[in-house]
PDB file of N, CA and C in Angstrom:
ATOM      1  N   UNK A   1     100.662-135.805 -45.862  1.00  0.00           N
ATOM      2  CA  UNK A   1     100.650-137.229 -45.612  1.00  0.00           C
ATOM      3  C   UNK A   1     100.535-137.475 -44.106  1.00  0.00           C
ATOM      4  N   UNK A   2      99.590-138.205 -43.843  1.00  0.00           N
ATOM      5  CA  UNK A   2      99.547-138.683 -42.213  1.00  0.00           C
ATOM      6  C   UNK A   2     100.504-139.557 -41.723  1.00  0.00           C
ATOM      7  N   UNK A   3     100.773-139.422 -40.721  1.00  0.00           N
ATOM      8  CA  UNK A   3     101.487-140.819 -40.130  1.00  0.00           C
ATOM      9  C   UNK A   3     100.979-141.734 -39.980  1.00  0.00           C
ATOM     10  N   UNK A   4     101.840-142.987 -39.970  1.00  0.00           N
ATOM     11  CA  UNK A   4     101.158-144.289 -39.667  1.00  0.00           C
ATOM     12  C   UNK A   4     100.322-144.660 -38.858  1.00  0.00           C
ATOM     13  N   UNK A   5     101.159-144.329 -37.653  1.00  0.00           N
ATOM     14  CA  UNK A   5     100.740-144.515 -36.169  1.00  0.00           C
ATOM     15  C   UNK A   5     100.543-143.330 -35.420  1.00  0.00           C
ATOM     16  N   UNK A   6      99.570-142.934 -34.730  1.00  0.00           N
ATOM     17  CA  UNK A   6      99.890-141.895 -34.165  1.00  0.00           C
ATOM     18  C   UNK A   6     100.522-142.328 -32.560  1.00  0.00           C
ATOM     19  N   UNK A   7     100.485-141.108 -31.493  1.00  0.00           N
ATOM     20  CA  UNK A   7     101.226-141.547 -30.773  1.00  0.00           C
ATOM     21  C   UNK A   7     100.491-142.340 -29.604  1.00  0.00           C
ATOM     22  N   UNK A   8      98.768-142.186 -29.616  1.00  0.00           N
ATOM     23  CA  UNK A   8      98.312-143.308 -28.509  1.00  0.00           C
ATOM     24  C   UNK A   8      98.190-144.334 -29.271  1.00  0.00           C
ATOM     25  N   UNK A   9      98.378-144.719 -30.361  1.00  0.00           N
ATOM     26  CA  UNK A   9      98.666-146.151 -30.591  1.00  0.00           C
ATOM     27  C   UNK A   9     100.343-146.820 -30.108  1.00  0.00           C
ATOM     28  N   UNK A  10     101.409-145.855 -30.142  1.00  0.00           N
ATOM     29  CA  UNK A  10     102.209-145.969 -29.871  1.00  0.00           C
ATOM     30  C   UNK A  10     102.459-146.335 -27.550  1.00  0.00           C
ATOM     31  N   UNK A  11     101.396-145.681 -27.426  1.00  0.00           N
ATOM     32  CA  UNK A  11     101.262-145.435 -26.290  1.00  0.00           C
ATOM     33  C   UNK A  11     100.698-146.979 -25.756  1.00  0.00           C
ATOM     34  N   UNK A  12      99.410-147.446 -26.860  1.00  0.00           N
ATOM     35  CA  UNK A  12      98.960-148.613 -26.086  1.00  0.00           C
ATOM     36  C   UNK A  12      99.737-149.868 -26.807  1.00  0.00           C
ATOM     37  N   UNK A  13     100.736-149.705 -27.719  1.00  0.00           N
ATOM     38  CA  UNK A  13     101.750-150.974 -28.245  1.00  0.00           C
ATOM     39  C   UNK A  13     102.643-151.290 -27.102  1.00  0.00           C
ATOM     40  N   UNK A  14     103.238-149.992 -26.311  1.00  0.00           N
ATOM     41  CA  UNK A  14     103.866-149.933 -25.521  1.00  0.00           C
ATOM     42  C   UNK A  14     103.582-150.243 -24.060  1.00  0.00           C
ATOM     43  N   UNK A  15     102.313-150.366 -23.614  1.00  0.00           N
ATOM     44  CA  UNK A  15     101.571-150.568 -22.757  1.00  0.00           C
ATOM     45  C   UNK A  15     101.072-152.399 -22.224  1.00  0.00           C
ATOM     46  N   UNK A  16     101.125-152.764 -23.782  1.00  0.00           N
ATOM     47  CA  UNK A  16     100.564-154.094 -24.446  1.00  0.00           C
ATOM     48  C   UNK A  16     102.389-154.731 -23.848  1.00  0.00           C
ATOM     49  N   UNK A  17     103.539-154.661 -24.728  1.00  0.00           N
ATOM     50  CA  UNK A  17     104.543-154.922 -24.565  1.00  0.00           C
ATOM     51  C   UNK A  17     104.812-154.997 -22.964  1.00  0.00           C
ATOM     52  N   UNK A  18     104.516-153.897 -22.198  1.00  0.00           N
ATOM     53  CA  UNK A  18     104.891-153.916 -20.938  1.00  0.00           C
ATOM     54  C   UNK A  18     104.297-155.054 -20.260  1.00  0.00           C
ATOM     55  N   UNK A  19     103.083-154.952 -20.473  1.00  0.00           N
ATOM     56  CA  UNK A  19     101.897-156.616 -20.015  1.00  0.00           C
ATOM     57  C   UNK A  19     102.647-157.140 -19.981  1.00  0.00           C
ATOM     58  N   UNK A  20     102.907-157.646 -21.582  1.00  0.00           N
ATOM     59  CA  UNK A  20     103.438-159.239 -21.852  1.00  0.00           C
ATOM     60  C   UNK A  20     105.228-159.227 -21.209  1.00  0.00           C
ATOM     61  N   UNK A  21     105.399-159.128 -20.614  1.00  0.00           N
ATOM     62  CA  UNK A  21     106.899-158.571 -20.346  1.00  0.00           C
ATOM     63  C   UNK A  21     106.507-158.975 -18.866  1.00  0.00           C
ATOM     64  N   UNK A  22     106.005-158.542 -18.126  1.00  0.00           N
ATOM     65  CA  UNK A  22     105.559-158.504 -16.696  1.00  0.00           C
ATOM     66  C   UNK A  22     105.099-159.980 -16.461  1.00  0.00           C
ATOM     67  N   UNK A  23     104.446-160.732 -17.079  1.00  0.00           N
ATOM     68  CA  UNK A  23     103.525-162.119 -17.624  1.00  0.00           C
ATOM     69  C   UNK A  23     104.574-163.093 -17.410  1.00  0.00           C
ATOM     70  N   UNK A  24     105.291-162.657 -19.005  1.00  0.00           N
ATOM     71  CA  UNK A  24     106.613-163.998 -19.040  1.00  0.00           C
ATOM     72  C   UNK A  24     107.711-163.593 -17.477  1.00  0.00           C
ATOM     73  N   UNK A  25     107.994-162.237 -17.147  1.00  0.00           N
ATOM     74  CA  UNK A  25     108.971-162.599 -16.029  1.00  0.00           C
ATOM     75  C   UNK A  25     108.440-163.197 -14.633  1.00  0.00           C
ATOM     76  N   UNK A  26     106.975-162.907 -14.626  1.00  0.00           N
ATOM     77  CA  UNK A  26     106.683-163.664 -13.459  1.00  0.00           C
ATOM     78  C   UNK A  26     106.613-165.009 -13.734  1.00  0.00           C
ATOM     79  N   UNK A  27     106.177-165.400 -14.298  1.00  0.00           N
ATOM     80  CA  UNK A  27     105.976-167.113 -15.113  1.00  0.00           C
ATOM     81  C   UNK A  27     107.431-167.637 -15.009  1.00  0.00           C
ATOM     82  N   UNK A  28     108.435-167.000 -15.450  1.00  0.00           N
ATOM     83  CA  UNK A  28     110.003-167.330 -15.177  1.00  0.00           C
ATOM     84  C   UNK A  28     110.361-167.827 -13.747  1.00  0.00           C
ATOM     85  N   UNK A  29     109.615-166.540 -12.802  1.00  0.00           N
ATOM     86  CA  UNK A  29     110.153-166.328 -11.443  1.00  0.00           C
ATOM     87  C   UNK A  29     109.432-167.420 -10.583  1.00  0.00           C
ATOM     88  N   UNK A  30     108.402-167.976 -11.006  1.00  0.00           N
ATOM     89  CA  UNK A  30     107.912-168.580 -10.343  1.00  0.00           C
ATOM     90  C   UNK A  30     107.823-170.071 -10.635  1.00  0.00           C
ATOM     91  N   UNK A  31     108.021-170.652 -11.967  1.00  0.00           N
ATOM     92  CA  UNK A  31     109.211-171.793 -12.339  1.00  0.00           C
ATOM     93  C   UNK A  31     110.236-172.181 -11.971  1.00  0.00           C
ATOM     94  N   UNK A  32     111.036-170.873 -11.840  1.00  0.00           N
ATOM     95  CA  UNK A  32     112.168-171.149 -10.909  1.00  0.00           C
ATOM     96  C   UNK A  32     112.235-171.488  -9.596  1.00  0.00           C
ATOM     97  N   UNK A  33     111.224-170.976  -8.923  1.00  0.00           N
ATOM     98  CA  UNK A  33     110.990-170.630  -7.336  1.00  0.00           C
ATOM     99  C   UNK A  33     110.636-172.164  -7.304  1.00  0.00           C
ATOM    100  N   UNK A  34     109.602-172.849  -7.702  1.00  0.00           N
ATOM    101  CA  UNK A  34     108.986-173.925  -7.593  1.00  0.00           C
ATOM    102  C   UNK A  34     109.798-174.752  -8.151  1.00  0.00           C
ATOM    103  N   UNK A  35     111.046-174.920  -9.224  1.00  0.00           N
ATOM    104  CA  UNK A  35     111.920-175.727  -9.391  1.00  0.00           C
ATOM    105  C   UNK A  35     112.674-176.076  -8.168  1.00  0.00           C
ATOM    106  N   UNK A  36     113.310-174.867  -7.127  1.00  0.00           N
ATOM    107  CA  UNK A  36     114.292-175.017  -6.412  1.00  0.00           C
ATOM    108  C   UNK A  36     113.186-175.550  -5.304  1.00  0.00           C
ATOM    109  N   UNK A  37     111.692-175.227  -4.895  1.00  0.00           N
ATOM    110  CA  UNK A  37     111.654-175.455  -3.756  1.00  0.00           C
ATOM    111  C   UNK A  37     110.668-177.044  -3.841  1.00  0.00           C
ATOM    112  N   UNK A  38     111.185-178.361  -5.239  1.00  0.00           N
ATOM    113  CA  UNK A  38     110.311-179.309  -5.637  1.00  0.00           C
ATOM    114  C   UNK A  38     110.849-180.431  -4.679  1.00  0.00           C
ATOM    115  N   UNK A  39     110.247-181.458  -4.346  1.00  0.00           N
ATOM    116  CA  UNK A  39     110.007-182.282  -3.585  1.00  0.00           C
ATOM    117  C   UNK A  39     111.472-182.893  -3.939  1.00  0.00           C
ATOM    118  N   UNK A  40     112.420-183.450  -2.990  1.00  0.00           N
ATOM    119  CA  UNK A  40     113.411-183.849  -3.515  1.00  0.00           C
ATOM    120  C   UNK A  40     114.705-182.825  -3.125  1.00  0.00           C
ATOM    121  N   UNK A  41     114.529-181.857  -3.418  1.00  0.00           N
ATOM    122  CA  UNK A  41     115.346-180.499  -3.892  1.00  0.00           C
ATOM    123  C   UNK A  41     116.306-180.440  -2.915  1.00  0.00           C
ATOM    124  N   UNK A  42     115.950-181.188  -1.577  1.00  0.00           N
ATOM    125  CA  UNK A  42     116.805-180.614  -0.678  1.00  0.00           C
ATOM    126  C   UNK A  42     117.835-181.363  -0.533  1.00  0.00           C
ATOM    127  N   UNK A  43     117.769-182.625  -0.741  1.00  0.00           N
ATOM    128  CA  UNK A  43     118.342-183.772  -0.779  1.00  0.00           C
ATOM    129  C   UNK A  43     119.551-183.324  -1.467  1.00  0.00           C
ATOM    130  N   UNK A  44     119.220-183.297  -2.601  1.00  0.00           N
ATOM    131  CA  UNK A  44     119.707-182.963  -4.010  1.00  0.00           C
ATOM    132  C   UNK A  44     121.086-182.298  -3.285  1.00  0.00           C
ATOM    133  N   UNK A  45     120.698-180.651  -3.259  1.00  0.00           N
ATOM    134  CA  UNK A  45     121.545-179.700  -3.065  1.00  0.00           C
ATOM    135  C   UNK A  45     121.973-180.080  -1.931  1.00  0.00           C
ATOM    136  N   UNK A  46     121.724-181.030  -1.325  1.00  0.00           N
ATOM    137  CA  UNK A  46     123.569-181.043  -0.010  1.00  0.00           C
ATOM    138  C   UNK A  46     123.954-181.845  -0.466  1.00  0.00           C
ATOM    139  N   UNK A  47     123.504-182.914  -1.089  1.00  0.00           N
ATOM    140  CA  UNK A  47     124.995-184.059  -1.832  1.00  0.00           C
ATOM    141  C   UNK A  47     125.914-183.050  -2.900  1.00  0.00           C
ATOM    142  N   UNK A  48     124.827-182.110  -3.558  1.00  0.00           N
ATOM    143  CA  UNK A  48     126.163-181.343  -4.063  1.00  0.00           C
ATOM    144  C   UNK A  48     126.930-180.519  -3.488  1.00  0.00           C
ATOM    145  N   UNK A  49     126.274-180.115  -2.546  1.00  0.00           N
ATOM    146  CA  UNK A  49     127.345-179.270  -1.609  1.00  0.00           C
ATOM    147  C   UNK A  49     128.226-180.006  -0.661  1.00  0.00           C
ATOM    148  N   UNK A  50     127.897-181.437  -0.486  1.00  0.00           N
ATOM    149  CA  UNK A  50     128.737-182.646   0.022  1.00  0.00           C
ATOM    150  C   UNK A  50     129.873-182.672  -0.449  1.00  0.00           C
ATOM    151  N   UNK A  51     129.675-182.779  -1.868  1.00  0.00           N
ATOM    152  CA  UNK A  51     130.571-183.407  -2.712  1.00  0.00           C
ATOM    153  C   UNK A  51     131.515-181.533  -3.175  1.00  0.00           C
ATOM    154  N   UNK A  52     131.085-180.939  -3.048  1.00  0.00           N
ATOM    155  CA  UNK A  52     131.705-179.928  -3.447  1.00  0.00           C
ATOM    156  C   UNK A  52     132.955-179.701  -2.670  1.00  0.00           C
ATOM    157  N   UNK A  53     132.558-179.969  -1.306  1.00  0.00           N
ATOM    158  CA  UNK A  53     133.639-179.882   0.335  1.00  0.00           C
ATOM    159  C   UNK A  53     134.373-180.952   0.227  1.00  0.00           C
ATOM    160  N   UNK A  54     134.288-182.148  -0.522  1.00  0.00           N
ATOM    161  CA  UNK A  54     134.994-182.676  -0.990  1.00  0.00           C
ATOM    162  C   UNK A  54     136.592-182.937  -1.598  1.00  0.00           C
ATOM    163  N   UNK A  55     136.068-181.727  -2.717  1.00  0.00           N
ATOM    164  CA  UNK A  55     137.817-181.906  -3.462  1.00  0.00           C
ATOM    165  C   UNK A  55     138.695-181.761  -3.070  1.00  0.00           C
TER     166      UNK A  55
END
């Protein structure tokens, strides 16, 4: 009986996975980056750090 998969299919599932893995964390990293550095942003974060020195 053969195997299912052999192992360069295993090789390029794993290869494929790594892509998409690399894709979504940059897409993350750079949502984020551009969240913190959006028009406004700065404002923002010293009234909360205003208000933090506060209590």
């Amino acid at each position: 009986m053969e195997p299912v998969l052999s192992l360069t299919d295993f090789a390029t599932i794993k290869a494929i996975c790594a892509g998409i893995g690399l894709v979504i964390f940059g897409t993350v990293f750079l949502v984020a980056v551009l969240w913190v550095y959006r028009p406004g942003a700065r404002e923002h974060y010293q009234n909360i750090g205003k208000h933090m020195l506060d209590d």
